[in-house]
C-alpha atoms as a PDB file:
ATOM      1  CA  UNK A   1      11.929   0.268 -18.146  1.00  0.00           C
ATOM      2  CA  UNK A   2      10.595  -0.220 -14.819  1.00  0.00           C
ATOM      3  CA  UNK A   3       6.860  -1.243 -14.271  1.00  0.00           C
ATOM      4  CA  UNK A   4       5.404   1.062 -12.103  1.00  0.00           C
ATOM      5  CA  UNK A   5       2.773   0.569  -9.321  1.00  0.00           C
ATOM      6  CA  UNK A   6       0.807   2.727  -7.198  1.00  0.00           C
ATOM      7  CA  UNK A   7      -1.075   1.334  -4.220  1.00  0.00           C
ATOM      8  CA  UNK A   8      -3.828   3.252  -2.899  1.00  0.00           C
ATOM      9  CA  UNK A   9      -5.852   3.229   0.610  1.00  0.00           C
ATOM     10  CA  UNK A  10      -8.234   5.633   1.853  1.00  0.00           C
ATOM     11  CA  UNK A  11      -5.556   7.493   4.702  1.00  0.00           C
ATOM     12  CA  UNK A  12      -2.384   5.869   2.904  1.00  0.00           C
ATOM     13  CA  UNK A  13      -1.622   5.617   7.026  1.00  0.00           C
ATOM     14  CA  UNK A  14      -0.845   1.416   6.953  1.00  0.00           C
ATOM     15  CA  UNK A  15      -1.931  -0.759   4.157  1.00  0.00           C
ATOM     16  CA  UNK A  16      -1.125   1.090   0.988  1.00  0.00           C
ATOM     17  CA  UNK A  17       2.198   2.291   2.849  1.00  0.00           C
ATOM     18  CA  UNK A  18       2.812  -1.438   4.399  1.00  0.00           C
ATOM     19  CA  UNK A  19       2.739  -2.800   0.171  1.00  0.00           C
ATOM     20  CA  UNK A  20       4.604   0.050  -0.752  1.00  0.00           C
ATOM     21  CA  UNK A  21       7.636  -0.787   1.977  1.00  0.00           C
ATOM     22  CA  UNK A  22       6.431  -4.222   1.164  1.00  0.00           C
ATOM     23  CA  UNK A  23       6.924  -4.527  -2.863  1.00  0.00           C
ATOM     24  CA  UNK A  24      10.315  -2.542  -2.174  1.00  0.00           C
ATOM     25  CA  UNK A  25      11.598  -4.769  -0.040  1.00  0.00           C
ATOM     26  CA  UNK A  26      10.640  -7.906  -1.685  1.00  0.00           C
ATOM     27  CA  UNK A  27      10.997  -7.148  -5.317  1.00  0.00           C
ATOM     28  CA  UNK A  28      14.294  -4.846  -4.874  1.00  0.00           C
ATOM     29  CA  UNK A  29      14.788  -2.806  -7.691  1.00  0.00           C
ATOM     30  CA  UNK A  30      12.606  -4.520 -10.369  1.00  0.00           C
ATOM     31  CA  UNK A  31       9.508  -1.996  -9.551  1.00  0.00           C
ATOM     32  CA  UNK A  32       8.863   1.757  -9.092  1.00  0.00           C
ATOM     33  CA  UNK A  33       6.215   2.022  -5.850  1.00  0.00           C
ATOM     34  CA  UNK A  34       4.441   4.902  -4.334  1.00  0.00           C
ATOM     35  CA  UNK A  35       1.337   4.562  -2.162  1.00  0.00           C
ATOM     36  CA  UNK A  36      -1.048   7.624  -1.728  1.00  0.00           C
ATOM     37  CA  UNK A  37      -4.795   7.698   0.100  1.00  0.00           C
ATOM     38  CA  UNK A  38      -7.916   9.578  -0.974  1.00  0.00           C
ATOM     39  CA  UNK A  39      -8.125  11.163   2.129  1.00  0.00           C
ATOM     40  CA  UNK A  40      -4.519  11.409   3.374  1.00  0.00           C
ATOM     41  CA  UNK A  41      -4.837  10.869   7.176  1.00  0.00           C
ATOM     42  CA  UNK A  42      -0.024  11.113   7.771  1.00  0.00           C
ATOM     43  CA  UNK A  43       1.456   7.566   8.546  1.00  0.00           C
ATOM     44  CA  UNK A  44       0.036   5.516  11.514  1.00  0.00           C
ATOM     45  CA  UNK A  45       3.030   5.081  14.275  1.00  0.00           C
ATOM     46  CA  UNK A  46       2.137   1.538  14.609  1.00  0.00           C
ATOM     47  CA  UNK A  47       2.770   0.600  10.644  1.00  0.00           C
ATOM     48  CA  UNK A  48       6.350   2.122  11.197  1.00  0.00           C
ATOM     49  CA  UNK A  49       6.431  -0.433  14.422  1.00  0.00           C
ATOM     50  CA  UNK A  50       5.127  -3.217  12.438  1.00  0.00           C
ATOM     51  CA  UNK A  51       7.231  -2.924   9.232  1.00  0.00           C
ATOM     52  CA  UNK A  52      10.195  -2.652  12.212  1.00  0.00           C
ATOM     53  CA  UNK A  53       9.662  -6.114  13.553  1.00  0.00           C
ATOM     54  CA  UNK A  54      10.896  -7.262   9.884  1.00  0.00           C
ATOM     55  CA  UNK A  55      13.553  -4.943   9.443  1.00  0.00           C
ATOM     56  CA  UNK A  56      11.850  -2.438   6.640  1.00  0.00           C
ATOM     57  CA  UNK A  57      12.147   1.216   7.968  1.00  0.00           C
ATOM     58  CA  UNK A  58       9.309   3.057   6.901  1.00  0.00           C
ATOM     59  CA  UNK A  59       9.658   5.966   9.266  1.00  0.00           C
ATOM     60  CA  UNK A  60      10.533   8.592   6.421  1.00  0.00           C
ATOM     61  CA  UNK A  61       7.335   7.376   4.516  1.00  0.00           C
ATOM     62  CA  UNK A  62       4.570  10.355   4.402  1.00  0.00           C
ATOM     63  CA  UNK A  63       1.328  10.103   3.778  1.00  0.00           C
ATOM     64  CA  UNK A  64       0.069  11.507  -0.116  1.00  0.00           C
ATOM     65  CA  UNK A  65      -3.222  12.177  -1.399  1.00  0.00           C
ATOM     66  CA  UNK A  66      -4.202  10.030  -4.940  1.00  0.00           C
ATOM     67  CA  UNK A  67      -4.216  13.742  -6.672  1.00  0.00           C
ATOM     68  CA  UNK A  68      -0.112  14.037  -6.729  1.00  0.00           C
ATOM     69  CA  UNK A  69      -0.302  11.273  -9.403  1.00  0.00           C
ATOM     70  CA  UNK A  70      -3.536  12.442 -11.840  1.00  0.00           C
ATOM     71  CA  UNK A  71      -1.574  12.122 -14.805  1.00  0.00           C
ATOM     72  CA  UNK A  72       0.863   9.899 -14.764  1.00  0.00           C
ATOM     73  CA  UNK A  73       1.573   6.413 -15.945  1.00  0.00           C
ATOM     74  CA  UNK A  74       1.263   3.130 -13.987  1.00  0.00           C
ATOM     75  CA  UNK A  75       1.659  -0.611 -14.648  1.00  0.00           C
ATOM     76  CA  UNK A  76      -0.809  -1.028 -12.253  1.00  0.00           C
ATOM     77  CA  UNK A  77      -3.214   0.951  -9.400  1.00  0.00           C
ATOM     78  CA  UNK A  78      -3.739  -1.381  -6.580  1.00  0.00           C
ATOM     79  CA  UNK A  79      -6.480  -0.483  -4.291  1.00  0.00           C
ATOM     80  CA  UNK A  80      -6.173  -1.948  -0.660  1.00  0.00           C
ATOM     81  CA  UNK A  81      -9.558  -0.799   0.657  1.00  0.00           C
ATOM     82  CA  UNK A  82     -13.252  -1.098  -0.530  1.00  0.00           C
ATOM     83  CA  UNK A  83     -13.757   3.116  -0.080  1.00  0.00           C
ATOM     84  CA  UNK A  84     -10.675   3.668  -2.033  1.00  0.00           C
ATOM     85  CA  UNK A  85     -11.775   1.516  -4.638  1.00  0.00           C
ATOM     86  CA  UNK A  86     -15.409   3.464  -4.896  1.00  0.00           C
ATOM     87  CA  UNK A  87     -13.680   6.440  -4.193  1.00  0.00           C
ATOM     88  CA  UNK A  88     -10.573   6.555  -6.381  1.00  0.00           C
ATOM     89  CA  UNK A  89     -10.559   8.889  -8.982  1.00  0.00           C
ATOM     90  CA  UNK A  90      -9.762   8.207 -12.421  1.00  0.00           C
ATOM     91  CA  UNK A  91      -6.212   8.004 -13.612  1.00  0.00           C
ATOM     92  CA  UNK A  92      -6.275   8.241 -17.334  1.00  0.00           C
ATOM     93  CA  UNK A  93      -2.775   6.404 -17.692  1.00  0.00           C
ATOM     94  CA  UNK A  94      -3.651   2.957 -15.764  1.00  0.00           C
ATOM     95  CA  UNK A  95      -2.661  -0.280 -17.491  1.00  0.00           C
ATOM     96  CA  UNK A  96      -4.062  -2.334 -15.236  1.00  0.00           C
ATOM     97  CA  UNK A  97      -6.484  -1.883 -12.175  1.00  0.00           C
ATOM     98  CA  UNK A  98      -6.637  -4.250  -9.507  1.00  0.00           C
ATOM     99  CA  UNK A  99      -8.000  -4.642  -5.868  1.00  0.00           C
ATOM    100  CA  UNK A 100      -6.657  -6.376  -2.810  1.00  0.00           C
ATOM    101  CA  UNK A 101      -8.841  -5.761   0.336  1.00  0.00           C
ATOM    102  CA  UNK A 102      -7.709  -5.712   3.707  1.00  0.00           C
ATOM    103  CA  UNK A 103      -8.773  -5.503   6.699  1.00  0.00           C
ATOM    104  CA  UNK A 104      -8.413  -1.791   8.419  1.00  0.00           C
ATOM    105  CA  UNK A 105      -5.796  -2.621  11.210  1.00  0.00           C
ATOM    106  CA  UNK A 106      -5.870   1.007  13.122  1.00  0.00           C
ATOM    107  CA  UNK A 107      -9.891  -0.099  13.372  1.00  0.00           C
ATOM    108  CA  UNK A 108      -9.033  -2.856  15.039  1.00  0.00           C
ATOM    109  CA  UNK A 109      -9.089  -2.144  19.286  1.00  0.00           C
ATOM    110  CA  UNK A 110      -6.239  -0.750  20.701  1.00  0.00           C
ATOM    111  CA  UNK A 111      -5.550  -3.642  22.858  1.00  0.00           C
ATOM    112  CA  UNK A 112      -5.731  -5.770  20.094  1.00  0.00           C
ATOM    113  CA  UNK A 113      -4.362  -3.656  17.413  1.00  0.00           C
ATOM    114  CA  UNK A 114      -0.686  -4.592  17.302  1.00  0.00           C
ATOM    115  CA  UNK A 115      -1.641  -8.159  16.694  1.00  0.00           C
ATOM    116  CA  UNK A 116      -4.295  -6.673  13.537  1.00  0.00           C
ATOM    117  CA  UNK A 117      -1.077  -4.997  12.016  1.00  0.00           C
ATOM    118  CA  UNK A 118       1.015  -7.644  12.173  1.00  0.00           C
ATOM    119  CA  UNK A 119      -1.751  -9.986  10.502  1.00  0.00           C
ATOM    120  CA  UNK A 120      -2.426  -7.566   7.607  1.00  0.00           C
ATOM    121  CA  UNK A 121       1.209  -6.968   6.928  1.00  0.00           C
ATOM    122  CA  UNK A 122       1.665 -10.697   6.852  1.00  0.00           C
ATOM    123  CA  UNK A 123      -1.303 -10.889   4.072  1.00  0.00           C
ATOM    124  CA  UNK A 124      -0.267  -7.965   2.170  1.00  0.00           C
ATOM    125  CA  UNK A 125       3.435 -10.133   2.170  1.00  0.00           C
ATOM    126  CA  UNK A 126       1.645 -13.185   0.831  1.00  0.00           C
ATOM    127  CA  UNK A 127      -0.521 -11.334  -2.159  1.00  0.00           C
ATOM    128  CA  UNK A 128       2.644  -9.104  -2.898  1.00  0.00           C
ATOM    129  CA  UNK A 129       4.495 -12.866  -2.997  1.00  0.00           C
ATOM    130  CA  UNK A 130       1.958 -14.032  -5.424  1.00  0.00           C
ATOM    131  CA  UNK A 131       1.595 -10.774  -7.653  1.00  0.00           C
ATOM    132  CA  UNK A 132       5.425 -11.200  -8.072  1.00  0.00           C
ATOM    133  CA  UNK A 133       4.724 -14.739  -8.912  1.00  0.00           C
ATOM    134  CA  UNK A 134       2.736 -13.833 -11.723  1.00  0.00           C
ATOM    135  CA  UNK A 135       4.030 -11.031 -13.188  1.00  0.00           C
ATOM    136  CA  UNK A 136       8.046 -11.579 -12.392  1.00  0.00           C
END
């Protein structure tokens, strides 16, 4: 049986769906991933553009709210923000909560904000690279 994770952001707009693409990509098969926000805010343009430049298509990705999964089971909630860890609602079925903040690229200013994505998808890369490290 697959160990499931569910990463969760405030708009689910770049970093929850950049570790969701991310974990897929990296770990293949070996994990179910979904991503969803508290406040759903529909998938920034520039995470589909940054997951592009190394070649993970995430342009079908949609942004979910956190309530489509009340319910059901995960291996492990991963919150990417500090408001969606406050924020997140309880899951009854969680084996194992963690938190992994990042920096809010699409805050970032709009000259600078294609070199902001590229830096958070890079970190979220290296913490997915040691999470798989650790738990296989």
């Amino acid at each position: 049986m697959k160990q499931r994770v569910l990463f969760l952001c405030t708009g689910n707009s770049a970093r929850s769906q950049m570790a969701e693409a991310l974990l897929r990509h990296l770990a293949e098969d070996r994990f179910e991933v979904a991503s969803a926000g508290t406040n759903p805010a529909g998938l920034n343009p520039m995470t589909v553009v940054t997951m592009q430049e190394i070649g993970v298509d995430v342009c079908q990705y949609r942004s979910k709210h956190v309530e489509e999964f009340v319910g059901q089971s995960f291996t492990y909630v991963i919150t990417v923000c500090d408001r969606a860890k406050e924020s997140c609602p309880v899951l009854p079925a969680v084996y194992k909560a963690l938190h992994w903040p990042f920096d809010d690229p699409a805050a970032a200013s709009e000259e600078s904000r294609p070199r902001h994505f590229s830096r958070v998808r890079d970190e979220i890369a290296a913490q997915i690279g040691r999470f798989l490290a650790e738990v296989g």
